[in-house]
C-alpha atoms as a PDB file:
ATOM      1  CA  UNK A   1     -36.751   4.401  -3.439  1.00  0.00           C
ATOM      2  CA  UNK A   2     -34.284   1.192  -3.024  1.00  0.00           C
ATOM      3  CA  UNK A   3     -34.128   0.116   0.542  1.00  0.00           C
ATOM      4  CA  UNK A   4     -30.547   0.776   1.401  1.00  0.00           C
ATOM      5  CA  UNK A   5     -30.722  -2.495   3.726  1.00  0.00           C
ATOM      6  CA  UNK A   6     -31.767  -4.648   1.465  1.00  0.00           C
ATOM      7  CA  UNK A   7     -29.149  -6.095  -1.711  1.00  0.00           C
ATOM      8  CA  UNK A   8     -29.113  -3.290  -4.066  1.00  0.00           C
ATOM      9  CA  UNK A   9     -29.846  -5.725  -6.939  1.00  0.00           C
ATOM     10  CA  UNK A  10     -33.297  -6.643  -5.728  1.00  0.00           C
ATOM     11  CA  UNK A  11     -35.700  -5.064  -7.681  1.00  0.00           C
ATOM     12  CA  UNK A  12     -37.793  -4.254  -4.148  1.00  0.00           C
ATOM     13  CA  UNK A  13     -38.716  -0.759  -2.990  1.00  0.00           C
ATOM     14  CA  UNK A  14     -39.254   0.304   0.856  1.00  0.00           C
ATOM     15  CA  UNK A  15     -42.874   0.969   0.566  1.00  0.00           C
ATOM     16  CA  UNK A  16     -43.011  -2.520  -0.739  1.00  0.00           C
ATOM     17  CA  UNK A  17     -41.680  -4.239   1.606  1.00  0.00           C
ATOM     18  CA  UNK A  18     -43.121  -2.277   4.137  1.00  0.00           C
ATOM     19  CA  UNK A  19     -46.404  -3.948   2.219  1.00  0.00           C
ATOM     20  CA  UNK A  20     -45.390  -7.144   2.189  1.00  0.00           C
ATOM     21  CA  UNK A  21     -44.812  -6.909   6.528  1.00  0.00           C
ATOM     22  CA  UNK A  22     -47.614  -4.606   6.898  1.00  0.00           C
ATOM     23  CA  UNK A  23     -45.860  -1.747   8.832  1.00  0.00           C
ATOM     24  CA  UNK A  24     -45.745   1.573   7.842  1.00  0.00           C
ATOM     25  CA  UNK A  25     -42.732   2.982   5.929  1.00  0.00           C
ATOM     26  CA  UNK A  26     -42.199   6.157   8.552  1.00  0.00           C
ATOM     27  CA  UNK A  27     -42.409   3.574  11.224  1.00  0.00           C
ATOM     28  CA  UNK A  28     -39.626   1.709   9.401  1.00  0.00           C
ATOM     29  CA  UNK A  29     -37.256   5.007   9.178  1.00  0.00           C
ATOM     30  CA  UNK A  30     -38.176   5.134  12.825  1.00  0.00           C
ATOM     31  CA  UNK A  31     -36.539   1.605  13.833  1.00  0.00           C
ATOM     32  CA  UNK A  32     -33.789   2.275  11.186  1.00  0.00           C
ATOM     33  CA  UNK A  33     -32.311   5.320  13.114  1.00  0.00           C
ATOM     34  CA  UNK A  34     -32.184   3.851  16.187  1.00  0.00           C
ATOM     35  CA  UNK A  35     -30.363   0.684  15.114  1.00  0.00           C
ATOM     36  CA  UNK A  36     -26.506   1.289  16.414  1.00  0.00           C
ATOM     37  CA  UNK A  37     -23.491   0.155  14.025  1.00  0.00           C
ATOM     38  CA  UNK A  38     -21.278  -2.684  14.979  1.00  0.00           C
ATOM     39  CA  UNK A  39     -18.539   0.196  15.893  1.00  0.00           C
ATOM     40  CA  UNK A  40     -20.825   2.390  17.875  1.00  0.00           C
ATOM     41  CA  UNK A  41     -21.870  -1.007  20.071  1.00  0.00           C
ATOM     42  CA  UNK A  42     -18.035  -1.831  20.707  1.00  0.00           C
ATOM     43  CA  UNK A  43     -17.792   1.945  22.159  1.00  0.00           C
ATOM     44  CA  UNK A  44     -20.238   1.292  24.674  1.00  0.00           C
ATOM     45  CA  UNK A  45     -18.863   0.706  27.939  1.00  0.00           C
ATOM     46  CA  UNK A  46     -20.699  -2.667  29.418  1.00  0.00           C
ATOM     47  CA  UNK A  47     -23.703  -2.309  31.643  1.00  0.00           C
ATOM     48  CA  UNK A  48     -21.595  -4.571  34.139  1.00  0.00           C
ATOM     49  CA  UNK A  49     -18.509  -1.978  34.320  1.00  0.00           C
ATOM     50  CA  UNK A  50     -21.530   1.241  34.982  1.00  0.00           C
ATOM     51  CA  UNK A  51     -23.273  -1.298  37.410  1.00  0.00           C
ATOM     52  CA  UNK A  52     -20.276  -1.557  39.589  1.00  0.00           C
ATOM     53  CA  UNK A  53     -19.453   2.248  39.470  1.00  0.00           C
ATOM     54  CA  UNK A  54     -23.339   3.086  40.127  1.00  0.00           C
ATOM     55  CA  UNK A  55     -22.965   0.672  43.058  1.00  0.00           C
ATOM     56  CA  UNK A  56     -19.819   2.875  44.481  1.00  0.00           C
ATOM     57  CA  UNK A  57     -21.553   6.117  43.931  1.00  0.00           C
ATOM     58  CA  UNK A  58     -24.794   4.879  46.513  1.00  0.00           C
ATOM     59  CA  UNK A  59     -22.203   3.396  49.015  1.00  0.00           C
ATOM     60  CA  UNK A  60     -21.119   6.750  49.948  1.00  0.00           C
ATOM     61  CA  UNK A  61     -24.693   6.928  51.450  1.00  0.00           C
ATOM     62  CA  UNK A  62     -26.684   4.054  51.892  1.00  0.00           C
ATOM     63  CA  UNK A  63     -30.549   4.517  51.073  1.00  0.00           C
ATOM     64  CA  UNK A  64     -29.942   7.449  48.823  1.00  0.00           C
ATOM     65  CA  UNK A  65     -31.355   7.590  45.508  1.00  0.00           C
ATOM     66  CA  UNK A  66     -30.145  10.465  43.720  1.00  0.00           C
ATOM     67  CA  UNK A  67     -31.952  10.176  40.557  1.00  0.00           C
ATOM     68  CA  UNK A  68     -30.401   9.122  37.004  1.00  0.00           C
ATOM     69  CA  UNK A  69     -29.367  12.721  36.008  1.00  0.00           C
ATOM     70  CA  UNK A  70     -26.774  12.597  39.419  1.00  0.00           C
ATOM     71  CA  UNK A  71     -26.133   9.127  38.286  1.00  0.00           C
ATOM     72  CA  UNK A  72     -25.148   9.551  35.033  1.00  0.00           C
ATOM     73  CA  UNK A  73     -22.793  13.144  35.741  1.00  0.00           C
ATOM     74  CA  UNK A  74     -21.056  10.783  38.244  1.00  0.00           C
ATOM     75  CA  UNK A  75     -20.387   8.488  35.718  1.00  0.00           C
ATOM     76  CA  UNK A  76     -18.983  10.779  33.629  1.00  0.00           C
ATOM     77  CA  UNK A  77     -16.901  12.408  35.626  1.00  0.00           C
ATOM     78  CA  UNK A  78     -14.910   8.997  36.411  1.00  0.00           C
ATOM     79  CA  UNK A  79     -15.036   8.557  32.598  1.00  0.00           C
ATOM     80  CA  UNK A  80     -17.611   6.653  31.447  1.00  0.00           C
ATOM     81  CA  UNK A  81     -20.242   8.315  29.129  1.00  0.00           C
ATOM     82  CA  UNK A  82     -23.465   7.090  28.702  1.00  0.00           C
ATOM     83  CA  UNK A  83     -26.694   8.330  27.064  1.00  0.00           C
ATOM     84  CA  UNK A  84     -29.424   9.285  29.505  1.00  0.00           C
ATOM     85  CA  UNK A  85     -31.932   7.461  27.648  1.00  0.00           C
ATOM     86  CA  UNK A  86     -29.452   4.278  28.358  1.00  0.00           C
ATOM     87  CA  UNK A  87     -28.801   5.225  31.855  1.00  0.00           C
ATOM     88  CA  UNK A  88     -32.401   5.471  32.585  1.00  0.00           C
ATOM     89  CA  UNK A  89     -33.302   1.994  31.247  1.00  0.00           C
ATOM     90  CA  UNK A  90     -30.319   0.465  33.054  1.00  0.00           C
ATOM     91  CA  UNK A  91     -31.646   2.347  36.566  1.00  0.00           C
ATOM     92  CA  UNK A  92     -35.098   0.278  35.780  1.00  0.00           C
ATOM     93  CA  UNK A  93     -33.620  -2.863  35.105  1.00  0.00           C
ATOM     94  CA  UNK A  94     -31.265  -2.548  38.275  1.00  0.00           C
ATOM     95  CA  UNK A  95     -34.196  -1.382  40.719  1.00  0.00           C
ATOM     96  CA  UNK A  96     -32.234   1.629  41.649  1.00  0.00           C
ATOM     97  CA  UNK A  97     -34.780   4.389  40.838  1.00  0.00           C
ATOM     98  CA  UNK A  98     -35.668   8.081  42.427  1.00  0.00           C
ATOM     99  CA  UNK A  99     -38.028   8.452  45.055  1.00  0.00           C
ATOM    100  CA  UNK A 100     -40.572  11.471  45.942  1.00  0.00           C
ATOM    101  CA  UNK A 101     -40.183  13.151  49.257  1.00  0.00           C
ATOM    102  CA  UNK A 102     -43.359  13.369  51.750  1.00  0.00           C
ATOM    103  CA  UNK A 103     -45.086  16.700  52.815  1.00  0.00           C
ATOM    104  CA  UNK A 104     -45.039  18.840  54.740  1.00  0.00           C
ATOM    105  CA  UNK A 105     -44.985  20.296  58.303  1.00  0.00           C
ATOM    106  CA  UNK A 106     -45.165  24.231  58.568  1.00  0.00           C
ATOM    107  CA  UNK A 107     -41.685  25.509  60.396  1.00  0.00           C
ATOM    108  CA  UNK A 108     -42.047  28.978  59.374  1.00  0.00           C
ATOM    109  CA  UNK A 109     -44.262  31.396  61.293  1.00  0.00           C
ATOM    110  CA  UNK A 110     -44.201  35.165  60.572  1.00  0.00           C
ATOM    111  CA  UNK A 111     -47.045  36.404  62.156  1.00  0.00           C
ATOM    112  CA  UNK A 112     -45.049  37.700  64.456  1.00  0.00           C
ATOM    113  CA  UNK A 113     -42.566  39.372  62.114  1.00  0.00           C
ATOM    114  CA  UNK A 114     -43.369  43.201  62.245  1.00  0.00           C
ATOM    115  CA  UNK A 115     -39.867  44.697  60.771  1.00  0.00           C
ATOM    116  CA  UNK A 116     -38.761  42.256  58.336  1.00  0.00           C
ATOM    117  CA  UNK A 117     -35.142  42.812  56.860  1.00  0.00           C
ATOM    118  CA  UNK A 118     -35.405  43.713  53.581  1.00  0.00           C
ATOM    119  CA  UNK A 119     -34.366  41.432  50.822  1.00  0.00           C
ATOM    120  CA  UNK A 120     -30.661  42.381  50.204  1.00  0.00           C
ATOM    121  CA  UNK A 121     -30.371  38.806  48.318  1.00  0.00           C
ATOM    122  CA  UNK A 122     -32.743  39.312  45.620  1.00  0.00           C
ATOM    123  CA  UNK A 123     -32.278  35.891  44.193  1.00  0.00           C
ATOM    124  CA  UNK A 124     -28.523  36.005  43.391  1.00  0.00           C
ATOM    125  CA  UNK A 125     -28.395  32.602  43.765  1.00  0.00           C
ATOM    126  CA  UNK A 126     -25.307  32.121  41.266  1.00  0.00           C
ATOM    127  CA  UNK A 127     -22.443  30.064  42.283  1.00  0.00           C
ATOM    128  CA  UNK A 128     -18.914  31.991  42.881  1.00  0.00           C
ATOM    129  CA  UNK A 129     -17.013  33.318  45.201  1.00  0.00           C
ATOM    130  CA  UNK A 130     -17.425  32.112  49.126  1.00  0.00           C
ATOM    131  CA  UNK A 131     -18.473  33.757  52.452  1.00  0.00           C
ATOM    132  CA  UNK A 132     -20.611  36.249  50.499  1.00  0.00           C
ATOM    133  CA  UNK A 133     -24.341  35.252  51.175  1.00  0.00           C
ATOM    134  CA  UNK A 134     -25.608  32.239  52.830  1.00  0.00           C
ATOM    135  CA  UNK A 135     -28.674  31.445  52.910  1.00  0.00           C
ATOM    136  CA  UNK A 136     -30.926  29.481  56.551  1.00  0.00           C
ATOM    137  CA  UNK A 137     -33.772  27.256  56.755  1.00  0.00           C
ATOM    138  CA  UNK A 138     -35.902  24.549  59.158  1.00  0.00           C
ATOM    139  CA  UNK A 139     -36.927  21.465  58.341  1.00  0.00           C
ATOM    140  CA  UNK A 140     -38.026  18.496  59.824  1.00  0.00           C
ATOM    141  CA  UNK A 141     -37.206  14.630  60.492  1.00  0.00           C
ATOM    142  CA  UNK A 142     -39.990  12.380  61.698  1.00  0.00           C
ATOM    143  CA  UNK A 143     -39.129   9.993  64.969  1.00  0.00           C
ATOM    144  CA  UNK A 144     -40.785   7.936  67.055  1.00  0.00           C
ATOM    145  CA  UNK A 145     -39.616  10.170  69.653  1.00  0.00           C
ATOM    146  CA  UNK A 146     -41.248  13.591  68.303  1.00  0.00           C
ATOM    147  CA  UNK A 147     -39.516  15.550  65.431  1.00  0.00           C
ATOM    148  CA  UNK A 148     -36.019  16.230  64.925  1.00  0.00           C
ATOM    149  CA  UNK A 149     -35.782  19.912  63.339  1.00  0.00           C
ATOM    150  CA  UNK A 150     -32.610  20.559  61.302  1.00  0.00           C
ATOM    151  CA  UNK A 151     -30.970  24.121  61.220  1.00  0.00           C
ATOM    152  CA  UNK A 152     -28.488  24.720  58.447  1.00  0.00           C
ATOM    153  CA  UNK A 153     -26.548  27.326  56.967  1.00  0.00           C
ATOM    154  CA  UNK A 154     -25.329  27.012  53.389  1.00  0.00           C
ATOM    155  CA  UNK A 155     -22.987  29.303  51.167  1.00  0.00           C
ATOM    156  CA  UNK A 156     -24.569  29.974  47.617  1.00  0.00           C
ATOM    157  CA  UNK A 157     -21.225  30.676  46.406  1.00  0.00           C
ATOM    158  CA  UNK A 158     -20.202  26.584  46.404  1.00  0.00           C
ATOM    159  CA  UNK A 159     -23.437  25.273  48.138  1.00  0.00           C
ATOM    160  CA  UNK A 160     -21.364  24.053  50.868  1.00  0.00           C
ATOM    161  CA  UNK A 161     -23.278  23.430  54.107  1.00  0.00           C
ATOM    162  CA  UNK A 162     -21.377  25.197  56.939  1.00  0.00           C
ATOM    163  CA  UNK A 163     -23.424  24.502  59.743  1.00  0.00           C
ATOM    164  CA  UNK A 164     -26.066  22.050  61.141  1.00  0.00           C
ATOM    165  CA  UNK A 165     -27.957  21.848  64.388  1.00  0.00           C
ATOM    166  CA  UNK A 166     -30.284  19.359  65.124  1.00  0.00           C
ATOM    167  CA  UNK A 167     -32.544  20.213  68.005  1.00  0.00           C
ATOM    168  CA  UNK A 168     -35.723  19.228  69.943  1.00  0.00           C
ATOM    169  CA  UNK A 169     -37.959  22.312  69.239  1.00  0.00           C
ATOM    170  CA  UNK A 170     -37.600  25.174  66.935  1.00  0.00           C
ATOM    171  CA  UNK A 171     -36.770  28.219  69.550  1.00  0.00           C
ATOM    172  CA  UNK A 172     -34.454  31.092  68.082  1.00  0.00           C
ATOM    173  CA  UNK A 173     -31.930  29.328  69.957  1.00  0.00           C
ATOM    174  CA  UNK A 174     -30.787  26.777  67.525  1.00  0.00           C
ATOM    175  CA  UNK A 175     -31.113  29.759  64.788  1.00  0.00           C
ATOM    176  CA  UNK A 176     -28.308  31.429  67.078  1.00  0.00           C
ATOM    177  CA  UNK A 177     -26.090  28.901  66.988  1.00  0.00           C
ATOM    178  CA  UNK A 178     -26.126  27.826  63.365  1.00  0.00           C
ATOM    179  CA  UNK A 179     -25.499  31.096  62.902  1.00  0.00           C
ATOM    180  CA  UNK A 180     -22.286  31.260  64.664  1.00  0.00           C
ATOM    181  CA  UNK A 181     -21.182  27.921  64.059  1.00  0.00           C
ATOM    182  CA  UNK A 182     -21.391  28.724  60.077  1.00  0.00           C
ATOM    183  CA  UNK A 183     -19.530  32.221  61.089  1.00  0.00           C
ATOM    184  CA  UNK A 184     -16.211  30.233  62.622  1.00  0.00           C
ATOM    185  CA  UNK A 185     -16.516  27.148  60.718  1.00  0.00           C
ATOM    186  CA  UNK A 186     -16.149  30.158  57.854  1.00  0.00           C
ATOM    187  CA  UNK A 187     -13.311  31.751  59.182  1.00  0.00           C
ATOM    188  CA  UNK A 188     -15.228  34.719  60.553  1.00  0.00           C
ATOM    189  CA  UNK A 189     -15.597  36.690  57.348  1.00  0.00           C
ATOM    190  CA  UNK A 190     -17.607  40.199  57.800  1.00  0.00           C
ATOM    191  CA  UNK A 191     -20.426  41.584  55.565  1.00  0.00           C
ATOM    192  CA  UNK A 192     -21.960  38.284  54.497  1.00  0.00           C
ATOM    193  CA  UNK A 193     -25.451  38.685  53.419  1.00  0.00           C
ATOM    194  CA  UNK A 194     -27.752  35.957  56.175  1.00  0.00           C
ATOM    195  CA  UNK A 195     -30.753  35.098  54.047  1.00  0.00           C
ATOM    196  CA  UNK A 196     -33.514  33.520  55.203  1.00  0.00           C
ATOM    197  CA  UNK A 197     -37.554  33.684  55.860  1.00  0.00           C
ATOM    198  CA  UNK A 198     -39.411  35.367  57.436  1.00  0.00           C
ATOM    199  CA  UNK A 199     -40.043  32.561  60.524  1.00  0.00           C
ATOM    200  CA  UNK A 200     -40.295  34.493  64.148  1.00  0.00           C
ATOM    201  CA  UNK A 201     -36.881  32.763  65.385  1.00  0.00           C
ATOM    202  CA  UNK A 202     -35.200  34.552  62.358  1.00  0.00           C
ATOM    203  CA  UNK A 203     -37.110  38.066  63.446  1.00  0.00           C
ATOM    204  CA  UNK A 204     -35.841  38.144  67.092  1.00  0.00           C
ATOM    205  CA  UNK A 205     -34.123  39.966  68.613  1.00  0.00           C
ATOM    206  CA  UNK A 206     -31.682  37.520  70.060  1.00  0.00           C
ATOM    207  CA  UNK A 207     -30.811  36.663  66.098  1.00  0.00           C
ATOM    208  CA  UNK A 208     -30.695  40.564  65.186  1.00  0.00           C
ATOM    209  CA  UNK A 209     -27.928  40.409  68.197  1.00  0.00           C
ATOM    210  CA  UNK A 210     -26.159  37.763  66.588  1.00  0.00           C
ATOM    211  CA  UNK A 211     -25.964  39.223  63.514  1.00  0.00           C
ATOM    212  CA  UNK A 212     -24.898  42.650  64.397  1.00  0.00           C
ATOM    213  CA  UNK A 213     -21.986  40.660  66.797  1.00  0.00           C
ATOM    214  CA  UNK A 214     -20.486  38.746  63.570  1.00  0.00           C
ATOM    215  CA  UNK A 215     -20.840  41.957  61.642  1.00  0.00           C
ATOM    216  CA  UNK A 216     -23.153  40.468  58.740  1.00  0.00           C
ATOM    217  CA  UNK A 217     -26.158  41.843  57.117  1.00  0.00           C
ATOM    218  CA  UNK A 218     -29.341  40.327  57.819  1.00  0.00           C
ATOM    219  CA  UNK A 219     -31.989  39.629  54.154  1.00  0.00           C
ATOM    220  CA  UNK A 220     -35.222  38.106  54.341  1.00  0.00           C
ATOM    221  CA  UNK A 221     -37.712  36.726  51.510  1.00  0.00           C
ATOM    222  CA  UNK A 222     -41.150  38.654  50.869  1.00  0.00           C
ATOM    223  CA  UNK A 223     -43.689  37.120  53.170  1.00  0.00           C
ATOM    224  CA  UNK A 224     -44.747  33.945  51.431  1.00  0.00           C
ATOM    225  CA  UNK A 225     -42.435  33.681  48.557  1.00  0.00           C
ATOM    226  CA  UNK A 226     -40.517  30.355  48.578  1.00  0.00           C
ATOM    227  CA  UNK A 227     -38.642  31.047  45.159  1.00  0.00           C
ATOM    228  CA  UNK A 228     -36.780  34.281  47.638  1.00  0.00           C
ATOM    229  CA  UNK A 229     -35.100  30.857  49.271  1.00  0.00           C
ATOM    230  CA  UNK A 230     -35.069  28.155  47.086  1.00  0.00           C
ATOM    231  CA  UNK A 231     -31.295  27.195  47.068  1.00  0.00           C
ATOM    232  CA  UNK A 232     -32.911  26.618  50.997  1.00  0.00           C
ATOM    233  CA  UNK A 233     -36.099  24.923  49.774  1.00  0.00           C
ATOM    234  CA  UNK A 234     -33.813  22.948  47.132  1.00  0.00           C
ATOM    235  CA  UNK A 235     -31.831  21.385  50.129  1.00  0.00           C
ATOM    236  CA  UNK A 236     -34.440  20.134  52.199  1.00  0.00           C
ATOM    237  CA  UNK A 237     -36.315  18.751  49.294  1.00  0.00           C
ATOM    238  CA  UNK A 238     -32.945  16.684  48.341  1.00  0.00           C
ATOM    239  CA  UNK A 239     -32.166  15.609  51.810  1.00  0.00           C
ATOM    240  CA  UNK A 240     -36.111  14.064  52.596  1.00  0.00           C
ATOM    241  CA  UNK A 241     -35.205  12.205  49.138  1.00  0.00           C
ATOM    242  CA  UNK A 242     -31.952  10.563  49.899  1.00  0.00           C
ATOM    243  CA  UNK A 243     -33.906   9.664  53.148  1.00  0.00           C
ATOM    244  CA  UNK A 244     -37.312   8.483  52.347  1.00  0.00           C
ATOM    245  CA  UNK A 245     -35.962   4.972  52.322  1.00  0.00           C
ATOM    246  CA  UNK A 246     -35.016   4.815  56.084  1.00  0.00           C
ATOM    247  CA  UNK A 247     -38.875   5.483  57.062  1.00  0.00           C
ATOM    248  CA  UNK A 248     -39.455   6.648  60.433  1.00  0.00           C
ATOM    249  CA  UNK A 249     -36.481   6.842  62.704  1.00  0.00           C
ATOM    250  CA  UNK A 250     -36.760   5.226  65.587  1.00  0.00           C
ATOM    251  CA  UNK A 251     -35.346   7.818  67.741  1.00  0.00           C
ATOM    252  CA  UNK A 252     -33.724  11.307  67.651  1.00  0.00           C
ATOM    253  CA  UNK A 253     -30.232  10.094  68.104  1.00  0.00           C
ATOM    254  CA  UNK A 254     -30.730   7.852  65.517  1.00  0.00           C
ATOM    255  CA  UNK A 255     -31.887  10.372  62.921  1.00  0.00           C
ATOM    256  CA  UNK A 256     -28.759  12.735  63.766  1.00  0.00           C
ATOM    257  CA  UNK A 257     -26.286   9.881  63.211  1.00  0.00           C
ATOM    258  CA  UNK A 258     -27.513   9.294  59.453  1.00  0.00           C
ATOM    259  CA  UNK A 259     -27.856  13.323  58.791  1.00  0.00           C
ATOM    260  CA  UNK A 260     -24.840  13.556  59.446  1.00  0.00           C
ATOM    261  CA  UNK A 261     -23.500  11.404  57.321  1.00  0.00           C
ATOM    262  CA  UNK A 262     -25.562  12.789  54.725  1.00  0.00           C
ATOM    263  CA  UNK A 263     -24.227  15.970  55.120  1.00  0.00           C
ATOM    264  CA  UNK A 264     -20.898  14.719  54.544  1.00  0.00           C
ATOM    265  CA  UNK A 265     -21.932  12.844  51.582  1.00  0.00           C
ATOM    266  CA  UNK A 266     -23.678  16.271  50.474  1.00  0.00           C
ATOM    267  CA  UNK A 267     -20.661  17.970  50.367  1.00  0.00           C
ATOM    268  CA  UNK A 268     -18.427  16.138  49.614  1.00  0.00           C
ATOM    269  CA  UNK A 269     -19.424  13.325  47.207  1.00  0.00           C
ATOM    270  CA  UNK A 270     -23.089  14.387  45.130  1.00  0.00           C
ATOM    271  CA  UNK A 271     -22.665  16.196  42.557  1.00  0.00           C
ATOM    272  CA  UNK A 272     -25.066  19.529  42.034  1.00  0.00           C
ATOM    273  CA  UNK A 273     -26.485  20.638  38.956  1.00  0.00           C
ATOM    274  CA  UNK A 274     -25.569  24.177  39.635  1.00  0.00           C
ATOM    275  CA  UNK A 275     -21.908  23.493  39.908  1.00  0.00           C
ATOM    276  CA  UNK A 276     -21.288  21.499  37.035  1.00  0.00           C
ATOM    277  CA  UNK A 277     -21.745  17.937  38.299  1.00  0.00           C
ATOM    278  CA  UNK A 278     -19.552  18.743  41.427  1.00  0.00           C
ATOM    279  CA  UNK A 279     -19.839  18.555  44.809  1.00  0.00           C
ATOM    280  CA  UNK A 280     -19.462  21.264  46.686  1.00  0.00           C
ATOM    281  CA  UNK A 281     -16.149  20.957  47.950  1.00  0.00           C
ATOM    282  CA  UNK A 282     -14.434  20.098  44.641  1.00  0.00           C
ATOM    283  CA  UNK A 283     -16.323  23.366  43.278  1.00  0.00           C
ATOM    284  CA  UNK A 284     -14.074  25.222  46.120  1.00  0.00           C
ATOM    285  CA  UNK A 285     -11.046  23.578  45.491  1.00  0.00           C
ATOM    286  CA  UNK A 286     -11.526  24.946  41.891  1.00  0.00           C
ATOM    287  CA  UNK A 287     -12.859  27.881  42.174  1.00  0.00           C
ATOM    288  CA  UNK A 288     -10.149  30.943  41.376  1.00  0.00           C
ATOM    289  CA  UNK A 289      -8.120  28.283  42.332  1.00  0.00           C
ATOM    290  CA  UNK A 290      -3.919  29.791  41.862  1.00  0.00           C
ATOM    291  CA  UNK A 291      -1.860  28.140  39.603  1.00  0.00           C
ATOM    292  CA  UNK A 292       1.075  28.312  41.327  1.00  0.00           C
ATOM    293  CA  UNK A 293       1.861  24.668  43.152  1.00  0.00           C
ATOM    294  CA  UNK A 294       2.804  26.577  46.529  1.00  0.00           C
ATOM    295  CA  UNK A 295      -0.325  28.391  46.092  1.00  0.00           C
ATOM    296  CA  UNK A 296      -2.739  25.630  45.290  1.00  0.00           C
ATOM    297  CA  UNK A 297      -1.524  23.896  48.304  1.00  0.00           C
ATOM    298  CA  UNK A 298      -2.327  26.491  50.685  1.00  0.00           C
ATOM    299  CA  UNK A 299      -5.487  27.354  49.021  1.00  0.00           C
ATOM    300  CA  UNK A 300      -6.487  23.562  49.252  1.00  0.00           C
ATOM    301  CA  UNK A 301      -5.209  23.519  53.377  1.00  0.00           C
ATOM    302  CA  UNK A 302      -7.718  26.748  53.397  1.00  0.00           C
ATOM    303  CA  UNK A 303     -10.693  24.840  51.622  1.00  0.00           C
ATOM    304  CA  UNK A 304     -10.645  21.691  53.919  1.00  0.00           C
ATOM    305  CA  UNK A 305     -10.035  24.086  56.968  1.00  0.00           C
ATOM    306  CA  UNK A 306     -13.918  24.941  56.523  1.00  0.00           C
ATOM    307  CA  UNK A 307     -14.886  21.761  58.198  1.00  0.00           C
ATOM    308  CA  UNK A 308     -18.785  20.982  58.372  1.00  0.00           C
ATOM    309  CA  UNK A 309     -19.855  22.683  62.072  1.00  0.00           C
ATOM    310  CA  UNK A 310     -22.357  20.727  63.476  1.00  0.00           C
ATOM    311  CA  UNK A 311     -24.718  20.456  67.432  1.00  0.00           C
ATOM    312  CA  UNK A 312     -27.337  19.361  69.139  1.00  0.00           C
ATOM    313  CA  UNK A 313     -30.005  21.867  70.408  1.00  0.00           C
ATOM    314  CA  UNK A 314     -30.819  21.435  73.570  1.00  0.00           C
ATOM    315  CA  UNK A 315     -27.902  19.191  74.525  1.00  0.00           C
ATOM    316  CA  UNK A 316     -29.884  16.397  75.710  1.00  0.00           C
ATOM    317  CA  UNK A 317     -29.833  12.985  75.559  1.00  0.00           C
ATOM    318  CA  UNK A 318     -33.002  12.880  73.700  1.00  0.00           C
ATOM    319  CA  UNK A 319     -31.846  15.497  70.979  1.00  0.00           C
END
């Protein structure tokens, strides 16, 4: 076979002049495909243009690193397509690279938990429509202080976090006032499935209280199973990422300030996986969104009316 690089009048064969360099001739067809034409490198857009648009992307939250994968669908959603192998090697070369969370403090305890709710959710985790089923967790920040726990409450149907209290301890308390937070941040919508574990502040009867009150219906994983909650799971473990590089806070009030932020960034900035490289609010704003202009406009008023609800738990200086 004539070498289709070489001039086609030499009288030279690939396995020959594989011979004569002593590589292999599969080795060759290997460099050969990956070898970009003069018009494919002109299509490229330059590593300085991405650099500057990467750059953007982490100012929205300093410390973050997102990972190439949120990188590269931010990219392309302000128009610049690159490859992820490309992306990846850029990352390297730049020093921006992901990070792996720490573990792990236990916040759930169900040994008290002797009439669970039974799991209405069943891992309908889809995105769609809104104020159906949210799903609750607690986590943790370290501080120099003593932990910070953070309460949310986040709707599966756009991934939106509705509410967050940050609070000293873990009583049912805080649980309590996600939970209503979430409810009129929402616009008090009825008959939403609450979905959480099976921890004791979730099992009280303060919470069942709540619940009945705001006329939603209470779900709870099987005792043990983490997958029952893992859009819940899923948003802890991406929080302690974008954090990891701000260490150990030095106090509680400073941890709140810069989660926060982060949950503003969350919603309204990172893109998610599950909605198509969107962030939660742009998922809402297109979501059975009307095509009417007079329409659009009030559905848009009605998506930025569902402001993130956030508090303090107990309403201390140290909290």
């Amino acid at each position: 076979m004539k070498n289709p690089w070489l001039e086609p009048d030499l009288p030279i064969t690939v396995g020959e002049c594989c011979q004569i360099y002593k590589v292999s001739e599969s080795g060759y067809y290997s460099w050969l495909l990956r070898q970009e034409t003069p018009t494919e490198y002109k299509r490229r857009v330059p590593s300085e243009v991405l650099k500057a648009a990467t750059n953007v992307f982490l100012r929205q939250f300093p410390g973050a690193r997102p990972g190439y994968r949120k990188i590269r669908v931010y990219l392309r959603n302000q128009g610049y397509g690159v490859s992820d192998r490309r992306i990846r090697r850029l990352l390297r070369s730049w020093g921006i690279i992901g990070q792996q969370k720490r573990r792990h403090v236990v916040t759930t305890d169900s040994s008290g938990t002797t009439d669970p709710f039974p799991n209405v959710l069943n891992r309908d985790f889809a995105p769609g429509a809104i104020n159906k089923r949210w799903v609750s967790d607690i986590t943790y920040i370290r501080t120099r202080e003593g932990w910070l726990y953070v309460i949310t409450y986040t709707d599966l149907g756009s991934r939106r976090i509705l509410s967050l209290v940050l609070a000293d301890n873990m009583e049912a308390n805080g649980i309590i006032m996600a939970l209503n937070l979430a409810h009129k941040a929402a616009g008090c919508p009825t008959g939403v499935i609450a979905h959480s574990d099976q921890g004791s502040q979730y099992s009280s009867r303060a919470f069942r209280e709540a619940l009945s009150k705001n006329r939603m219906i209470g779900s709870m994983s099987g005792r043990g199973v983490c997958w029952d909650n893992a859009v819940a799971e899923s948003l802890w473990s991406i929080m302690k990422r974008d954090l990891q590089s701000y260490g150990v806070f030095p106090t509680r009030a400073a941890a709140r300030e810069t989660v926060l932020r982060w949950a503003y960034y969350y919603n309204h900035t990172r893109p998610h996986s599950a909605l198509g490289g969107l962030a939660p609010v742009q998922w809402e704003m297109n979501w059975d969104a009307p095509e009417d202009a007079k329409e659009y406009a009030k559905h848009a008023r009605r998506v930025k009316a569902r402001k993130l609800a956030t508090a303090t738990w107990p309403l201390s200086k140290k909290a």
